[in-house]
C-alpha atoms as a PDB file:
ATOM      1  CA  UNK A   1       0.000   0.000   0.000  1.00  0.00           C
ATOM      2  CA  UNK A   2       2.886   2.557   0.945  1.00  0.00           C
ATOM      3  CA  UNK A   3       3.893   1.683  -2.602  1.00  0.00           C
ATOM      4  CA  UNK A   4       0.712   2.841  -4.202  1.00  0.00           C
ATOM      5  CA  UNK A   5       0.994   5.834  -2.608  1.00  0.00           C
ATOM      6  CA  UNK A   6       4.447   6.786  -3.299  1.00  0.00           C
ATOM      7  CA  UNK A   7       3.786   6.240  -6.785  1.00  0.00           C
ATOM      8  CA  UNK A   8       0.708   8.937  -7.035  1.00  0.00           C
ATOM      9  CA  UNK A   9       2.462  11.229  -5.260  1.00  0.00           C
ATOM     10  CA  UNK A  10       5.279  10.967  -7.789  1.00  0.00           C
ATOM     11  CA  UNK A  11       2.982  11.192 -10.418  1.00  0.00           C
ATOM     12  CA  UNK A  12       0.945  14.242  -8.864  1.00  0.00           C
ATOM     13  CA  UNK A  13       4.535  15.921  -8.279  1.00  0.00           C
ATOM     14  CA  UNK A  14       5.409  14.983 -11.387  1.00  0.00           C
ATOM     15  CA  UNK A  15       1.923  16.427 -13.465  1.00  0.00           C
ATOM     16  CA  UNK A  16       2.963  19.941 -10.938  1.00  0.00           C
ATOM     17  CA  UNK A  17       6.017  20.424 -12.256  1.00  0.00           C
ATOM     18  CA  UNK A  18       5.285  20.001 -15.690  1.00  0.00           C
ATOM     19  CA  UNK A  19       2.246  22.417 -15.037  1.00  0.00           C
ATOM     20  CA  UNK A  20       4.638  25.138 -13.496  1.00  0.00           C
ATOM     21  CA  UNK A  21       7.240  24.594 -16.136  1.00  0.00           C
ATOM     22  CA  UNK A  22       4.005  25.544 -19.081  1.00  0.00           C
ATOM     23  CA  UNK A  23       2.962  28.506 -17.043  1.00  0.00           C
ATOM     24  CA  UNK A  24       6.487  29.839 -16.683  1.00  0.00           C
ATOM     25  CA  UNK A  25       8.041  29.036 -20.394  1.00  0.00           C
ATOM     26  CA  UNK A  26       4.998  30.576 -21.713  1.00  0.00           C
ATOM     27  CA  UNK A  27       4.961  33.718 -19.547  1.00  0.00           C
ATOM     28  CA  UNK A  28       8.959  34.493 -20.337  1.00  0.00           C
ATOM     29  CA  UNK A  29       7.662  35.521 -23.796  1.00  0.00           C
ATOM     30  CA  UNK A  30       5.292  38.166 -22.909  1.00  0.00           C
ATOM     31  CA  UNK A  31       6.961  42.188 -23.358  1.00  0.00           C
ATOM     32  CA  UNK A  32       8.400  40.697 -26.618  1.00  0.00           C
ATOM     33  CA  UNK A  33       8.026  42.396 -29.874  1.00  0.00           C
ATOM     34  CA  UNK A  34       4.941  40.837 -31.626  1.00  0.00           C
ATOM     35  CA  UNK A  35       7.560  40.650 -35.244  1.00  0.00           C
ATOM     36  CA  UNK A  36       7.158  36.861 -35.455  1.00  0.00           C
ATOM     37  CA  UNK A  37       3.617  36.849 -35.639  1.00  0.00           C
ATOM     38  CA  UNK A  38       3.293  39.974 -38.311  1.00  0.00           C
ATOM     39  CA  UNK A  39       4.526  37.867 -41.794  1.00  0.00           C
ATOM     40  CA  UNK A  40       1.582  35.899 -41.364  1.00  0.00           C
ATOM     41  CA  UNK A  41      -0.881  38.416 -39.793  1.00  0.00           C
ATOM     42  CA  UNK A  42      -0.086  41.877 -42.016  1.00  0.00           C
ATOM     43  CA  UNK A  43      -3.457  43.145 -40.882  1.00  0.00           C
ATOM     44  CA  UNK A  44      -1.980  42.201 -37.201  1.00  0.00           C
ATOM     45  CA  UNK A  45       1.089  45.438 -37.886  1.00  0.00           C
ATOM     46  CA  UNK A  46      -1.823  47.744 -38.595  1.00  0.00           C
ATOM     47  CA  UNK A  47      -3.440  47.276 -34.992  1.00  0.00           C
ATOM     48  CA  UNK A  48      -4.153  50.570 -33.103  1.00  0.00           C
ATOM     49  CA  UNK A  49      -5.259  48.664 -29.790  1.00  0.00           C
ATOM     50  CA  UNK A  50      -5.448  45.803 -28.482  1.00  0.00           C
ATOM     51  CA  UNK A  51      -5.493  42.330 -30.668  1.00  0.00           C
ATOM     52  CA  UNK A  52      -5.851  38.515 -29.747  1.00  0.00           C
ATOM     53  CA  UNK A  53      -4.016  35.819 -31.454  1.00  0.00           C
ATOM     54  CA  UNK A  54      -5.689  32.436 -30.834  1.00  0.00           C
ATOM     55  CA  UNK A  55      -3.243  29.571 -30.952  1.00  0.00           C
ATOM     56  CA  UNK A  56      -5.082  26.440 -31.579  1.00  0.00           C
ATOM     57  CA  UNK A  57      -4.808  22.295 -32.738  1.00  0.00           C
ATOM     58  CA  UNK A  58      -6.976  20.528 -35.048  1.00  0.00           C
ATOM     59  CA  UNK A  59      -5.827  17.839 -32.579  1.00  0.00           C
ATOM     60  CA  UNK A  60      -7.343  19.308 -29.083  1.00  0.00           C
ATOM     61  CA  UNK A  61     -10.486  18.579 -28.103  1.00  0.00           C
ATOM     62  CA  UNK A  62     -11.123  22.193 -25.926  1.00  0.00           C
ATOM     63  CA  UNK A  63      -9.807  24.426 -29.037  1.00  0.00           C
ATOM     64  CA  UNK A  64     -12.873  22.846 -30.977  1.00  0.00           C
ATOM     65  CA  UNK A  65     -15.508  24.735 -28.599  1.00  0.00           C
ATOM     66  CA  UNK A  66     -13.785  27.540 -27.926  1.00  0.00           C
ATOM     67  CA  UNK A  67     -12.884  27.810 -32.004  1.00  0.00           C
ATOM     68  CA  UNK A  68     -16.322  28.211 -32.329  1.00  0.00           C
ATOM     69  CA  UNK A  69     -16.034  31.004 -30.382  1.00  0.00           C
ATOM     70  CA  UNK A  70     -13.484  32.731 -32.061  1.00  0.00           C
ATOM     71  CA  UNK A  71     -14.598  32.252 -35.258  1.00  0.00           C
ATOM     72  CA  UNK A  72     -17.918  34.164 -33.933  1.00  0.00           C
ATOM     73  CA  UNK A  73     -15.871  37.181 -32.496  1.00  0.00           C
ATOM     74  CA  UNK A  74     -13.736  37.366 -35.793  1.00  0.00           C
ATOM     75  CA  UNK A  75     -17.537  36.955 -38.042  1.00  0.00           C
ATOM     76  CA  UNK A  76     -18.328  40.185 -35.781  1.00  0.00           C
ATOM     77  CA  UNK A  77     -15.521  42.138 -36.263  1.00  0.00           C
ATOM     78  CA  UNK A  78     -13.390  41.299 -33.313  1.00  0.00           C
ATOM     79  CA  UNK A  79      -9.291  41.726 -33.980  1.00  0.00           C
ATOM     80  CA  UNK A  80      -8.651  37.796 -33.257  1.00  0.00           C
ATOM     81  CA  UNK A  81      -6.401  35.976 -35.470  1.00  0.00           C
ATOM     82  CA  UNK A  82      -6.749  32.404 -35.792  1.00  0.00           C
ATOM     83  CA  UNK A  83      -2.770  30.444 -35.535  1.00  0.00           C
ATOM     84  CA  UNK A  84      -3.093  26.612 -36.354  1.00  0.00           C
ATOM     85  CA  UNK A  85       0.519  25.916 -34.096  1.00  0.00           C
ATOM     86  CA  UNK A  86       0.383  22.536 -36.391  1.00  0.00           C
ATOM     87  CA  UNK A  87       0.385  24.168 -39.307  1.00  0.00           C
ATOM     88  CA  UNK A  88       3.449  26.885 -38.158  1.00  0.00           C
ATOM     89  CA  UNK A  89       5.099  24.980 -35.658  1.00  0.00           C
ATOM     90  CA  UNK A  90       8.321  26.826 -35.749  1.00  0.00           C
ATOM     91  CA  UNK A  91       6.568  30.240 -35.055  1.00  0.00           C
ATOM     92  CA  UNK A  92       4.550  28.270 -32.101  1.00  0.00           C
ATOM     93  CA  UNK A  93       7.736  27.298 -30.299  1.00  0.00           C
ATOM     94  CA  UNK A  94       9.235  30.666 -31.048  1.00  0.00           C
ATOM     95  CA  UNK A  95       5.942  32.191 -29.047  1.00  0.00           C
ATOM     96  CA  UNK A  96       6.777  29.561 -26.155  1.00  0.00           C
ATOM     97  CA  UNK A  97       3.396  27.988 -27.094  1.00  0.00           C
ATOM     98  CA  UNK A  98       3.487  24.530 -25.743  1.00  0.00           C
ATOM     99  CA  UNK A  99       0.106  23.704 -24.592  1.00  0.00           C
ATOM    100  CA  UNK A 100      -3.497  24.828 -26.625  1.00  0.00           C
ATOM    101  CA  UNK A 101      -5.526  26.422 -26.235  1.00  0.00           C
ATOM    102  CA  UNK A 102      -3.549  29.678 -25.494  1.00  0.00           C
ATOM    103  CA  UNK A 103      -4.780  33.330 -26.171  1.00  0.00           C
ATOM    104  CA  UNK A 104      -1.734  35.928 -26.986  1.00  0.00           C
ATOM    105  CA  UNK A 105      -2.562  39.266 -26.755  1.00  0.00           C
ATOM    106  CA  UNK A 106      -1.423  42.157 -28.946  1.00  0.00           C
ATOM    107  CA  UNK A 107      -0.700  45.492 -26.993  1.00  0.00           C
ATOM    108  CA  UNK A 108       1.193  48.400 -29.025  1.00  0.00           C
ATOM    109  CA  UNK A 109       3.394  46.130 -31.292  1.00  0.00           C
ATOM    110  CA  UNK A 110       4.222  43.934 -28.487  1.00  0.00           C
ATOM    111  CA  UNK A 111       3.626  40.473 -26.452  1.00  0.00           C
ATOM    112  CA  UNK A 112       1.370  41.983 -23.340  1.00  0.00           C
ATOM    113  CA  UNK A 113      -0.131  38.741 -21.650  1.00  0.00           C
ATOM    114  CA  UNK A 114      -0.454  35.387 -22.822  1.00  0.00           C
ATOM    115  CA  UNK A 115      -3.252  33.072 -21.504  1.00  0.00           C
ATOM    116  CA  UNK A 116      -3.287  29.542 -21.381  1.00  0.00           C
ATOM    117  CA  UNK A 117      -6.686  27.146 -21.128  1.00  0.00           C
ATOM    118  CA  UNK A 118      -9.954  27.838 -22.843  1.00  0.00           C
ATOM    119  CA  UNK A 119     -11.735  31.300 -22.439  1.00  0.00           C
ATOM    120  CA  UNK A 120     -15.188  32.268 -23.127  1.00  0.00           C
ATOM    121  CA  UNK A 121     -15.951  35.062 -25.898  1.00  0.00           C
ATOM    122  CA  UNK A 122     -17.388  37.328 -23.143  1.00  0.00           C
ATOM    123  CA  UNK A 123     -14.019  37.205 -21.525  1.00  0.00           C
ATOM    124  CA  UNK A 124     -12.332  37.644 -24.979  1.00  0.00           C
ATOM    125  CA  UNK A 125     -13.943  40.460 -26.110  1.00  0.00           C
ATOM    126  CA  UNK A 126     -13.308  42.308 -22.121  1.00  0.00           C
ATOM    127  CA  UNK A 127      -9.942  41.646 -23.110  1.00  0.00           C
ATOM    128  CA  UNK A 128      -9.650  43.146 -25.916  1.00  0.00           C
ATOM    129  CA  UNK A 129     -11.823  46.104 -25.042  1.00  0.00           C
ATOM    130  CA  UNK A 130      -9.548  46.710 -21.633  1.00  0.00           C
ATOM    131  CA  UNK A 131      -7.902  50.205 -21.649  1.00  0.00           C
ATOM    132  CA  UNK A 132      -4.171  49.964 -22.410  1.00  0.00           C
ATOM    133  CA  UNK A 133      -2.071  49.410 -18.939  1.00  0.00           C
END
């Protein structure tokens, strides 16, 4: 039984770490120039405010809800850009995008925050209608 025991707390330890190690590797982009992300967003340069970049896999089962979701903001109006990190996988590790669904947003030319999970559209569209910092 100890054995048992050990072992899920290993793995639960284990899962943490990994957890902490997404959170931090994806944060240590953000205050970065946005220049990656602007040869295959050119309407993305032209920003005044604020602008989301949704990175997404045809592969992950939460990006399929929340896709729908973005593909409604984008249908009314909403600056979100749509990055398939399957399809650009070079640009998605040079974001620090390891896990989808993640939300970078656009702030001035530059990385401002970058949000990992799935988000609703109401929270999408607060953060993209937030006054600058």
């Amino acid at each position: 039984m100890n054995l048992l025991i050990y072992a899920v707390l290993g793995l639960i330890v284990t899962w943490a770490l990994y957890v902490l190690y997404i959170q931090v590797a994806t944060r240590a982009v953000e205050g970065r120039p946005a220049d990656p992300l602007y040869d295959l967003f050119p309407a993305l340069k032209a920003m005044q405010g604020r602008a989301l970049v949704y990175c997404c896999s045809p592969q992950c089962g939460p990006c399929r809800p929340m896709s729908r979701e973005v593909d409604g903001l984008a249908e009314r109006g909403a600056p979100i850009f749509k990055l398939d990190i399957t399809e650009h996988p070079a640009l998605a590790r040079e974001l620090g995008i390891r896990a989808t669904p993640a939300l970078i947003l656009i702030e001035r030319g530059s990385i401002a925050r970058v949000l990992l999970g799935v988000k609703s559209a109401r929270y999408m569209s607060q953060l993209i209608a937030m006054t600058a910092r």
